[in-house]
PDB file of N, CA and C in Angstrom:
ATOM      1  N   UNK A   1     122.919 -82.823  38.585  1.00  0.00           N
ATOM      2  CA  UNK A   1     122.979 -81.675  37.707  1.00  0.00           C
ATOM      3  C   UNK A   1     123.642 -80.523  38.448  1.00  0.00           C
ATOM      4  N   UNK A   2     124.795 -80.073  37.644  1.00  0.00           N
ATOM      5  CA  UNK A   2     125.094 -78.838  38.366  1.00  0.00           C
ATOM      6  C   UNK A   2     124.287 -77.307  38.225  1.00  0.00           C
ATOM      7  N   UNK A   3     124.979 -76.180  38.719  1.00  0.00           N
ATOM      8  CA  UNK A   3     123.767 -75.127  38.821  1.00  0.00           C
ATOM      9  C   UNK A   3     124.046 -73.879  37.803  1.00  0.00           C
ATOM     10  N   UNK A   4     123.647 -73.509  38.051  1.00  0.00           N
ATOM     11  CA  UNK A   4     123.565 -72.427  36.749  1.00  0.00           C
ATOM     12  C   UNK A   4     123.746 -71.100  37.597  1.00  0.00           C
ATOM     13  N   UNK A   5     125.102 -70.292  36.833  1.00  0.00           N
ATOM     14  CA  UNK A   5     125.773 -69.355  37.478  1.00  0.00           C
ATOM     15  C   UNK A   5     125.034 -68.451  36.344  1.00  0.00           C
ATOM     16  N   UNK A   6     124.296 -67.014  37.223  1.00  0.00           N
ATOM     17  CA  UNK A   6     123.867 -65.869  37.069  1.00  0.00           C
ATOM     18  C   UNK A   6     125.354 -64.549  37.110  1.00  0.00           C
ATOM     19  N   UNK A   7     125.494 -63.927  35.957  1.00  0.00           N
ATOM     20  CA  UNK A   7     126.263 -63.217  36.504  1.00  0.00           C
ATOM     21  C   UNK A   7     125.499 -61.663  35.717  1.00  0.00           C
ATOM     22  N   UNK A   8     125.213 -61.041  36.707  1.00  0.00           N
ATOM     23  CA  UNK A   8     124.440 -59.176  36.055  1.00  0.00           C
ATOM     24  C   UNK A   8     124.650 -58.176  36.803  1.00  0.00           C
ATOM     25  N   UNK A   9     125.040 -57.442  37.020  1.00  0.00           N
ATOM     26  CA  UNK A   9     125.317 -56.553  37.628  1.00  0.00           C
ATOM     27  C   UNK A   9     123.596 -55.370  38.269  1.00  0.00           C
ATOM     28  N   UNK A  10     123.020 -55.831  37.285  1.00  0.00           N
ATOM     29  CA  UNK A  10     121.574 -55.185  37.796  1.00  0.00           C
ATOM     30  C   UNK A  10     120.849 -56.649  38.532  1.00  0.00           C
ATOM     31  N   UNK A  11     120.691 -56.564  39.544  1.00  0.00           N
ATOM     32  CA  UNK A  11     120.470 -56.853  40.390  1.00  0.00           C
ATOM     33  C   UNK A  11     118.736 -57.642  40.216  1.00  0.00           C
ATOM     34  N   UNK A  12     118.328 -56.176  39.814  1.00  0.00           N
ATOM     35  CA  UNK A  12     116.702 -56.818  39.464  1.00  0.00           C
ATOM     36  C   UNK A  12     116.659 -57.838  38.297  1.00  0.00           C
ATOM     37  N   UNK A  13     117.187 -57.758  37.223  1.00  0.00           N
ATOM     38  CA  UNK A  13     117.343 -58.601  36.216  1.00  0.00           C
ATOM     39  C   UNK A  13     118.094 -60.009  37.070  1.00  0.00           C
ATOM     40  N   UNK A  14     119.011 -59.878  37.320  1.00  0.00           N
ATOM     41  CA  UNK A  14     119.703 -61.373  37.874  1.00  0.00           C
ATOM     42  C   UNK A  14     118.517 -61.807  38.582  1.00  0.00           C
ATOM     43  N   UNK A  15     118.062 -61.557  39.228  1.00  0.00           N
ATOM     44  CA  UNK A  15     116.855 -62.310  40.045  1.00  0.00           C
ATOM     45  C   UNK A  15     115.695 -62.389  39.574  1.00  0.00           C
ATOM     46  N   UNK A  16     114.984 -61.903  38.562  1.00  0.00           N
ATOM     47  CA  UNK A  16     114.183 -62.222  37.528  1.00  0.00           C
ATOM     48  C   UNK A  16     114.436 -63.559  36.502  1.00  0.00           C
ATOM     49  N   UNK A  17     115.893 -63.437  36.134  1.00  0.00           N
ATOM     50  CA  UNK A  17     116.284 -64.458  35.709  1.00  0.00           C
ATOM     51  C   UNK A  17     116.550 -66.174  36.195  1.00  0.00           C
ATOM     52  N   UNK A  18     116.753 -65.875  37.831  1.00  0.00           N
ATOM     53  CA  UNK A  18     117.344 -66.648  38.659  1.00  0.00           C
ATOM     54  C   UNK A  18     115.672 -67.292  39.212  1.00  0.00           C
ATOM     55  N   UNK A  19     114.905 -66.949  39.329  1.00  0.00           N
ATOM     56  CA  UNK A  19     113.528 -66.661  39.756  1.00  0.00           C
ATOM     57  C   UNK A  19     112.580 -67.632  38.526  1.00  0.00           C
ATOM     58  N   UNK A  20     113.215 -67.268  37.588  1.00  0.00           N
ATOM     59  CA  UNK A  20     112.388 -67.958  36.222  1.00  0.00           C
ATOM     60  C   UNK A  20     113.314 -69.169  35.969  1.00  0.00           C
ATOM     61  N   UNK A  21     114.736 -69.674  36.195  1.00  0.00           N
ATOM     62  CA  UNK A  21     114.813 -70.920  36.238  1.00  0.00           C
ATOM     63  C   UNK A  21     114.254 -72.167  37.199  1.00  0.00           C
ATOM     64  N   UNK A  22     114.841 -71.042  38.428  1.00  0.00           N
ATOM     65  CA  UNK A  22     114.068 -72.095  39.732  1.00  0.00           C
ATOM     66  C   UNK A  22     113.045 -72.503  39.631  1.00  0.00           C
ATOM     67  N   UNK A  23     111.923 -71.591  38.905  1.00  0.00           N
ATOM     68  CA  UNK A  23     110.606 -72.582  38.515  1.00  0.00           C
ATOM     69  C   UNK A  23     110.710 -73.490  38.041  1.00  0.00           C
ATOM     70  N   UNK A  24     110.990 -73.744  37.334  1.00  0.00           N
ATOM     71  CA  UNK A  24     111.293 -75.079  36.165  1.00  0.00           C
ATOM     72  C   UNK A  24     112.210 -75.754  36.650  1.00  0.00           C
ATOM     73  N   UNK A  25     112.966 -75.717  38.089  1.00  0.00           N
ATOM     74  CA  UNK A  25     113.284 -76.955  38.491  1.00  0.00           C
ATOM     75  C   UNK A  25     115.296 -76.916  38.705  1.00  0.00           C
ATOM     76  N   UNK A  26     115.562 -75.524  38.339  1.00  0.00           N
ATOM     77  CA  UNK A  26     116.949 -75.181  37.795  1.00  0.00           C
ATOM     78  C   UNK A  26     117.654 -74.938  39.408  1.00  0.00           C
ATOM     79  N   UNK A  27     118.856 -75.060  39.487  1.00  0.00           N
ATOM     80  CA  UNK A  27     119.415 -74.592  41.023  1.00  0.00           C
ATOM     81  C   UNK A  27     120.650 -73.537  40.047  1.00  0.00           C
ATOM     82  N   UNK A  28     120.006 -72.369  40.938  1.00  0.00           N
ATOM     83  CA  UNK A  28     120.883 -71.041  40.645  1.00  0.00           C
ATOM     84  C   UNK A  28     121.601 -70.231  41.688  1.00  0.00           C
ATOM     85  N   UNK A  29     122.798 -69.663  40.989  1.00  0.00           N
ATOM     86  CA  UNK A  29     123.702 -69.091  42.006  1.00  0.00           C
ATOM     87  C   UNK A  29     123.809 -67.650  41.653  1.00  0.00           C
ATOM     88  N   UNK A  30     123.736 -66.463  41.873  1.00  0.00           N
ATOM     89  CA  UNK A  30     123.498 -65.046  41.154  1.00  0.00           C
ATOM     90  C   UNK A  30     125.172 -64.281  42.191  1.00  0.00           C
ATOM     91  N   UNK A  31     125.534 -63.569  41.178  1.00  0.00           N
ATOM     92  CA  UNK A  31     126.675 -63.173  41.230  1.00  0.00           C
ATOM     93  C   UNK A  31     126.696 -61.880  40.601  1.00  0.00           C
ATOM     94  N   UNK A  32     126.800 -60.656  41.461  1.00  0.00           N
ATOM     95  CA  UNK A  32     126.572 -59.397  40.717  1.00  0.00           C
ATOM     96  C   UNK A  32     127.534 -58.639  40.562  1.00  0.00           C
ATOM     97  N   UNK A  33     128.703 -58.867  40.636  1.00  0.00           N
ATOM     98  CA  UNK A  33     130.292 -58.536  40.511  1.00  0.00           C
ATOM     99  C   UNK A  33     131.011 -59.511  39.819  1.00  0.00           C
ATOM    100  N   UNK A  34     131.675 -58.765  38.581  1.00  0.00           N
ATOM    101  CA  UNK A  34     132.633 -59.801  38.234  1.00  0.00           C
ATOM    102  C   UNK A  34     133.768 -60.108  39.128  1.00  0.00           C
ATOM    103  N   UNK A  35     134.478 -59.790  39.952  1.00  0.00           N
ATOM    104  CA  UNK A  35     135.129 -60.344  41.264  1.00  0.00           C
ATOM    105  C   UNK A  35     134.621 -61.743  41.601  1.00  0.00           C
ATOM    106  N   UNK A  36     133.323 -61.178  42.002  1.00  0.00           N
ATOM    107  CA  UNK A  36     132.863 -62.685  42.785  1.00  0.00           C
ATOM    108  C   UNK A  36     132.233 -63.816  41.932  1.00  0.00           C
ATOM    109  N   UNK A  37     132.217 -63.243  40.585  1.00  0.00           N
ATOM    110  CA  UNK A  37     132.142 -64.215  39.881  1.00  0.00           C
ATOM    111  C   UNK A  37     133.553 -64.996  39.140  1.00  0.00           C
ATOM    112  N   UNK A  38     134.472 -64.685  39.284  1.00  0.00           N
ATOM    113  CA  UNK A  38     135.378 -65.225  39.207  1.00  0.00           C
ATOM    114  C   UNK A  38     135.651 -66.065  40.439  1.00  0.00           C
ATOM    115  N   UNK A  39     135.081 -65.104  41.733  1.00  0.00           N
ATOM    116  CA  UNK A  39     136.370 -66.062  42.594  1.00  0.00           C
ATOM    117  C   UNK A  39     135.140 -67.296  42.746  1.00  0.00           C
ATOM    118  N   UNK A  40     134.398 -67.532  41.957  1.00  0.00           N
ATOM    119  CA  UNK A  40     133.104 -68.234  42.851  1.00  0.00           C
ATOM    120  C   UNK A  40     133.544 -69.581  41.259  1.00  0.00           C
ATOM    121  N   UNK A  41     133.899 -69.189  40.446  1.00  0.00           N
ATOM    122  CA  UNK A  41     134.526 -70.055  39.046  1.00  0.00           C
ATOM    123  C   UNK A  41     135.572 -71.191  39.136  1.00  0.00           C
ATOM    124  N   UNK A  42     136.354 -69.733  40.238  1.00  0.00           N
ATOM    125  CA  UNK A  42     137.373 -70.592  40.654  1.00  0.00           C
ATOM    126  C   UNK A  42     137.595 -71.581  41.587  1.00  0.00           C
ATOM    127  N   UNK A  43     136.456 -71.517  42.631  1.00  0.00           N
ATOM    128  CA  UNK A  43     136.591 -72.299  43.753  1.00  0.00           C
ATOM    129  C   UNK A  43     135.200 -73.447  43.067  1.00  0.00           C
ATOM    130  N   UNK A  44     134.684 -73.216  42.530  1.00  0.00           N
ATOM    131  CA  UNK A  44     132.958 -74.253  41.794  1.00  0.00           C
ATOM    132  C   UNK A  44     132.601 -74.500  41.006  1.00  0.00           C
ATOM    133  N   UNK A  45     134.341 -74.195  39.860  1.00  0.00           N
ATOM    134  CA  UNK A  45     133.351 -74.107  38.157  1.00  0.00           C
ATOM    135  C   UNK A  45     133.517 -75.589  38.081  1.00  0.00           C
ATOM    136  N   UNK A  46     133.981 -76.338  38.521  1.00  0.00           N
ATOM    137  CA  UNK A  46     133.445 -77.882  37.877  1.00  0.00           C
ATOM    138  C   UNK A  46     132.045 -78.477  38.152  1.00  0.00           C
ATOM    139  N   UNK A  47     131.138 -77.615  39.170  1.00  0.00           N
ATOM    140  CA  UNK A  47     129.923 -77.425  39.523  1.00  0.00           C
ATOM    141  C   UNK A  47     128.803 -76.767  39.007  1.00  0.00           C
ATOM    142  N   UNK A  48     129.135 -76.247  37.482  1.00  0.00           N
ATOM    143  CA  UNK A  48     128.507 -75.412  36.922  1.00  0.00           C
ATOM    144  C   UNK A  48     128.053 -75.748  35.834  1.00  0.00           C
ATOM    145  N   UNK A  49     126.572 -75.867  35.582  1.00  0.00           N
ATOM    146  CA  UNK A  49     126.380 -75.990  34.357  1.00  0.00           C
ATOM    147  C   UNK A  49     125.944 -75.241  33.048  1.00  0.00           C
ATOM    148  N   UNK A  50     125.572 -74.487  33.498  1.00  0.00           N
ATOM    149  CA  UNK A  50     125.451 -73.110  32.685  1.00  0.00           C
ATOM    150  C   UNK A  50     126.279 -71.949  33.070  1.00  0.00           C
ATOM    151  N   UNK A  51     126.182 -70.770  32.509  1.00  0.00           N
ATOM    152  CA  UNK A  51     127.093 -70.044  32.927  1.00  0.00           C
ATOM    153  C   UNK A  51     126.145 -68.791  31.624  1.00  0.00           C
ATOM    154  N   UNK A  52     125.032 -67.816  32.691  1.00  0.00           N
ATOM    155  CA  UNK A  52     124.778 -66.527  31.917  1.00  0.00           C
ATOM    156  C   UNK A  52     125.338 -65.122  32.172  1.00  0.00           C
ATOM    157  N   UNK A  53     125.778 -64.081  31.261  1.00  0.00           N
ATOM    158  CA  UNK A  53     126.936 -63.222  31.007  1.00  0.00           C
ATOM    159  C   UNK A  53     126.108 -62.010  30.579  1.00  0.00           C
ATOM    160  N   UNK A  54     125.963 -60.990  31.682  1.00  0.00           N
ATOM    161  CA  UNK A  54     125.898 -59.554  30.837  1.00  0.00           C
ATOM    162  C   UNK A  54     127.087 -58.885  30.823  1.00  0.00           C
ATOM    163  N   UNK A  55     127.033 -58.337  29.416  1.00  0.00           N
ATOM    164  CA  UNK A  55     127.963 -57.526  28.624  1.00  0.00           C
ATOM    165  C   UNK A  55     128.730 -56.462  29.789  1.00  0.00           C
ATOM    166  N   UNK A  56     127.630 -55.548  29.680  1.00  0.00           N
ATOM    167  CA  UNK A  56     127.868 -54.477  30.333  1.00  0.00           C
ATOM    168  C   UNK A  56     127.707 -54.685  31.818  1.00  0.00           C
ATOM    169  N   UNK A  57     129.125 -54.490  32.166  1.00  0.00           N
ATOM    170  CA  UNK A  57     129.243 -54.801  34.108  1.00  0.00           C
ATOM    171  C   UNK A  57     130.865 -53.822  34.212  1.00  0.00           C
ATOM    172  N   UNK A  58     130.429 -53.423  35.345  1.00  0.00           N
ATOM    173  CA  UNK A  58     131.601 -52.243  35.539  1.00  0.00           C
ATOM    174  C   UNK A  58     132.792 -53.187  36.207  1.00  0.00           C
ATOM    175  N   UNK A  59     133.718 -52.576  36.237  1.00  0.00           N
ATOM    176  CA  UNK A  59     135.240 -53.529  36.517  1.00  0.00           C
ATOM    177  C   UNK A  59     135.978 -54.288  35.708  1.00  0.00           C
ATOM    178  N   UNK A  60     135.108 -55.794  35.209  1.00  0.00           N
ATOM    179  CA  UNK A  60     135.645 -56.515  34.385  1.00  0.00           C
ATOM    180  C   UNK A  60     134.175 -56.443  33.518  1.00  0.00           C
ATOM    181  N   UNK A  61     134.145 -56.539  32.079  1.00  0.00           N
ATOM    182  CA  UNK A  61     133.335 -56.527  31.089  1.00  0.00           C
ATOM    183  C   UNK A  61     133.245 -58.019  30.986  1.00  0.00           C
ATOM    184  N   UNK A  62     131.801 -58.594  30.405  1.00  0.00           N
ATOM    185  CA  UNK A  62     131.278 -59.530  30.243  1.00  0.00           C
ATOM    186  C   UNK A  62     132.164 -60.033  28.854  1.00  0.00           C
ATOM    187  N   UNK A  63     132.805 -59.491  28.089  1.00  0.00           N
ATOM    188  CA  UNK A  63     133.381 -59.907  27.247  1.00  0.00           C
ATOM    189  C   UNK A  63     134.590 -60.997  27.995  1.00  0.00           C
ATOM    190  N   UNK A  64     135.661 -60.187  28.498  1.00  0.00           N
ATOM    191  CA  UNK A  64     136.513 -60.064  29.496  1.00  0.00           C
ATOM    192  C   UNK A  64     136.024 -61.376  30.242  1.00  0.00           C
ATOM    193  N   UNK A  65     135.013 -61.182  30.943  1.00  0.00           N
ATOM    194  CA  UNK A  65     134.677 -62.507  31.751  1.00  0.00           C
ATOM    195  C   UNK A  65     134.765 -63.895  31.236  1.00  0.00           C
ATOM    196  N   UNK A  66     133.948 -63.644  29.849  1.00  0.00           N
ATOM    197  CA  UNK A  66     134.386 -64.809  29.622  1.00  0.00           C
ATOM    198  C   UNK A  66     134.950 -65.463  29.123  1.00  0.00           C
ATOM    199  N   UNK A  67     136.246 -64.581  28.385  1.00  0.00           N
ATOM    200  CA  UNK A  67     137.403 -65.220  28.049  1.00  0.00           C
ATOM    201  C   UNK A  67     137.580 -65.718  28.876  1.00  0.00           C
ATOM    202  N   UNK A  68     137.993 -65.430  30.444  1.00  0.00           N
ATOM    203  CA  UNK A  68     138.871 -65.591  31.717  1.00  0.00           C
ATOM    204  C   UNK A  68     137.751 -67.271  31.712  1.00  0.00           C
ATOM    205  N   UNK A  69     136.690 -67.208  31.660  1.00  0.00           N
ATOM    206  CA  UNK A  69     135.421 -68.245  32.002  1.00  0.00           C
ATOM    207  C   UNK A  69     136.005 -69.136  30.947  1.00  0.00           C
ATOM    208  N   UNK A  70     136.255 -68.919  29.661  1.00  0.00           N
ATOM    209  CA  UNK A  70     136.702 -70.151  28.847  1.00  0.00           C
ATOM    210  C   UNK A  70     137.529 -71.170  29.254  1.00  0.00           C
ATOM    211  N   UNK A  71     138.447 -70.532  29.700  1.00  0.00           N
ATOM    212  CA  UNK A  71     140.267 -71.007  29.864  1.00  0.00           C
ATOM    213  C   UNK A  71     139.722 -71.753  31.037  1.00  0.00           C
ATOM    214  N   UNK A  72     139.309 -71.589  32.132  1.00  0.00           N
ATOM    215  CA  UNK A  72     138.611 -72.309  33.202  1.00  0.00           C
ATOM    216  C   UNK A  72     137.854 -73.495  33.330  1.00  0.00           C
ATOM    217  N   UNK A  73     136.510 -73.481  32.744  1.00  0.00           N
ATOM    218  CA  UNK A  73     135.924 -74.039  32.542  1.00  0.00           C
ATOM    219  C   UNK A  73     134.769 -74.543  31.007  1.00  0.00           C
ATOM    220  N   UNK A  74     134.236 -75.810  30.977  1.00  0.00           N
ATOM    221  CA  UNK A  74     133.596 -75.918  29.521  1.00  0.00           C
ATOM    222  C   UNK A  74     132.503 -76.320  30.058  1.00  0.00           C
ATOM    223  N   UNK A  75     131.793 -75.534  30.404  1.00  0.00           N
ATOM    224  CA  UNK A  75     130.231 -75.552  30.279  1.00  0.00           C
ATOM    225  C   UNK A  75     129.974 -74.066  29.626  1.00  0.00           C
ATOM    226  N   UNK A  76     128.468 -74.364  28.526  1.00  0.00           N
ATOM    227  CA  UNK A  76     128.028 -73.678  27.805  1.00  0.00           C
ATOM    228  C   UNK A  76     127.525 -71.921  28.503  1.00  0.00           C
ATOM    229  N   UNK A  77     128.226 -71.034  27.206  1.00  0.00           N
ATOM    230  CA  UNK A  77     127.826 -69.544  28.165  1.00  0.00           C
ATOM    231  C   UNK A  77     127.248 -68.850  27.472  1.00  0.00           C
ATOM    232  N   UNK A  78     126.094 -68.303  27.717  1.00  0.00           N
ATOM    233  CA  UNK A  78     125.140 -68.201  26.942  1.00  0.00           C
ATOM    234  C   UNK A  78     125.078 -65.905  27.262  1.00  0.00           C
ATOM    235  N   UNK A  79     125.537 -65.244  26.767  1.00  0.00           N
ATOM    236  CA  UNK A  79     125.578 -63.966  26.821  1.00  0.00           C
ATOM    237  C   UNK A  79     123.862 -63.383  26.910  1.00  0.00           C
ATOM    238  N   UNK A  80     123.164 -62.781  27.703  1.00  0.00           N
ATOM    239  CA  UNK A  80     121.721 -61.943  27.747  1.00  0.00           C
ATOM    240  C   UNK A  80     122.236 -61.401  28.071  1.00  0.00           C
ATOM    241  N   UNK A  81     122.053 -59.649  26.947  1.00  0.00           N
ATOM    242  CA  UNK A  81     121.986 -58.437  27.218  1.00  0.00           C
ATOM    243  C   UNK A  81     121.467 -58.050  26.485  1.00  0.00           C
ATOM    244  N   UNK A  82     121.264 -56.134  26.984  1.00  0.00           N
ATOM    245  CA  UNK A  82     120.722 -55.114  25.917  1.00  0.00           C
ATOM    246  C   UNK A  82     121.322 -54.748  25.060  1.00  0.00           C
ATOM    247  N   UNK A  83     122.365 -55.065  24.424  1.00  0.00           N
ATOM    248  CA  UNK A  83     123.060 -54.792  23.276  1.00  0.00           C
ATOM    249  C   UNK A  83     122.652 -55.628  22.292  1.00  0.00           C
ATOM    250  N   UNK A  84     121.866 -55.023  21.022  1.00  0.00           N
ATOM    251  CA  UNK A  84     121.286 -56.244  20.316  1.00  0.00           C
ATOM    252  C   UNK A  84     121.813 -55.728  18.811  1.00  0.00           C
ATOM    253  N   UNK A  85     122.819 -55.532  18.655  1.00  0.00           N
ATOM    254  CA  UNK A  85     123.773 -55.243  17.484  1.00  0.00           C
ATOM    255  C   UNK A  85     124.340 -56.855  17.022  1.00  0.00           C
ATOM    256  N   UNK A  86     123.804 -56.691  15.614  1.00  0.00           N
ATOM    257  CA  UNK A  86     124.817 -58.722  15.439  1.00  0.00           C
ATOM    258  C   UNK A  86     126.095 -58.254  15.694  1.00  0.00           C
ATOM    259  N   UNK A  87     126.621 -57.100  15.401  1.00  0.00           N
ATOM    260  CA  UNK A  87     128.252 -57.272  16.275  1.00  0.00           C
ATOM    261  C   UNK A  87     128.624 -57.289  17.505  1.00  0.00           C
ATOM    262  N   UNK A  88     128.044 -57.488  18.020  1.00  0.00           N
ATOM    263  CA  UNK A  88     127.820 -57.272  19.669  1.00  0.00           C
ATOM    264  C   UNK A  88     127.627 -58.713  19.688  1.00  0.00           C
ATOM    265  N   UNK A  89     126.468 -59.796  18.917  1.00  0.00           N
ATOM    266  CA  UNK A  89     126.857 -60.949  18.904  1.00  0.00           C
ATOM    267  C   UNK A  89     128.172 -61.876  18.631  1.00  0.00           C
ATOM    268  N   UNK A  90     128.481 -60.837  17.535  1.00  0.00           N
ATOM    269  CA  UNK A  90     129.581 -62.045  16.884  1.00  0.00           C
ATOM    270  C   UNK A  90     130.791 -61.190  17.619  1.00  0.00           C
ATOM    271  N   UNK A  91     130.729 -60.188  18.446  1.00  0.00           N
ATOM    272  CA  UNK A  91     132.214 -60.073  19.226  1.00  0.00           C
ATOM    273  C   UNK A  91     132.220 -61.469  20.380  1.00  0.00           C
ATOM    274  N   UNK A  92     130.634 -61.619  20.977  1.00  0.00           N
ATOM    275  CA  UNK A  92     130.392 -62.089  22.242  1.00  0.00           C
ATOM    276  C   UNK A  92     130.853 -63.442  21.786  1.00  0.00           C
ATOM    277  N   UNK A  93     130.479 -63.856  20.546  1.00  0.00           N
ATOM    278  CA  UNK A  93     130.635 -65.403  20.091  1.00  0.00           C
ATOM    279  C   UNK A  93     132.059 -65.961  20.232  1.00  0.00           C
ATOM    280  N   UNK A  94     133.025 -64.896  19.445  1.00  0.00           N
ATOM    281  CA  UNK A  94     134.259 -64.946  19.831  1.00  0.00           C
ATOM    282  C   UNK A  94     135.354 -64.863  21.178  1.00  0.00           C
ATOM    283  N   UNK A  95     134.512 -64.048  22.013  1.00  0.00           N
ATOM    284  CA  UNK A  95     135.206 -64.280  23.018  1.00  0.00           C
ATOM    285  C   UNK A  95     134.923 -65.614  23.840  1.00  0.00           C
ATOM    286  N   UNK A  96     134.013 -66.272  23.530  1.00  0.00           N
ATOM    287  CA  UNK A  96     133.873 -67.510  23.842  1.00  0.00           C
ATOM    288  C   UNK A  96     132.574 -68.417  24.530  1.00  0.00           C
ATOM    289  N   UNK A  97     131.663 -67.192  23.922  1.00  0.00           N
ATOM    290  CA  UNK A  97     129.963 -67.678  24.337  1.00  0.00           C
ATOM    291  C   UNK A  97     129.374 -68.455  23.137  1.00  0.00           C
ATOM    292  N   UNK A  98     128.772 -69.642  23.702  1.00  0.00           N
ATOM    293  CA  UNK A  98     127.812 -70.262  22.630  1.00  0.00           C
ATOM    294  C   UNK A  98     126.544 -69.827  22.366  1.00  0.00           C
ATOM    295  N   UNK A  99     126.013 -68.745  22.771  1.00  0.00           N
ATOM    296  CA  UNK A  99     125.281 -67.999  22.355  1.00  0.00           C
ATOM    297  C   UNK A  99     125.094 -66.667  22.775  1.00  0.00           C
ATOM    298  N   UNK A 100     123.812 -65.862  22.587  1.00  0.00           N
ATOM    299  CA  UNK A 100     124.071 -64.499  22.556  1.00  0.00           C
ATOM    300  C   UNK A 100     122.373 -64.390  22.553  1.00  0.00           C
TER     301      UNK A 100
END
């Protein structure tokens, strides 16, 4: 099984998150820059089996990410954030998350 890429820019949340898979058995990688979550896509995304996306991240936007994350790789990307507008879903859906 491959691992499940964390990407949040808040720090406490990514590791709350990263913290609550590992229980259950999950191997996680936390990435708090979209930089290094790209360059970490690019060198391991055939190693990835999940792939979670907050919106709001300074530099490159979680939208943004994962277009760039589509074209790359096809494992499922699942968007958690505080934006809880259904358009905020159905932008996220379109740029290329299977969920929200």
């Amino acid at each position: 099984m491959g691992k499940i890429l964390i990407v949040d820019d808040d720090i406490s949340i990514a590791q709350l998150l990263s913290d609550a898979l590992e229980d259950e058995g999950f191997e996680t990688v936390v990435k708090n820059e979209s930089k290094e979550a790209l360059e970490y896509i690019v060198s391991n995304g055939s190693n990835v089996s999940l792939i979670t996306l907050d919106i709001m991240m300074p530099e490159l936007s979680g939208m943004d990410l994962c277009r760039y994350i589509r074209r790359k790789v096809n494992c499922p990307i699942i968007f958690v954030s505080a934006k809880g507008k259904s358009t905020d879903a159905m932008a996220g859906l379109e740029a290329g998350a299977d969920d929200y």
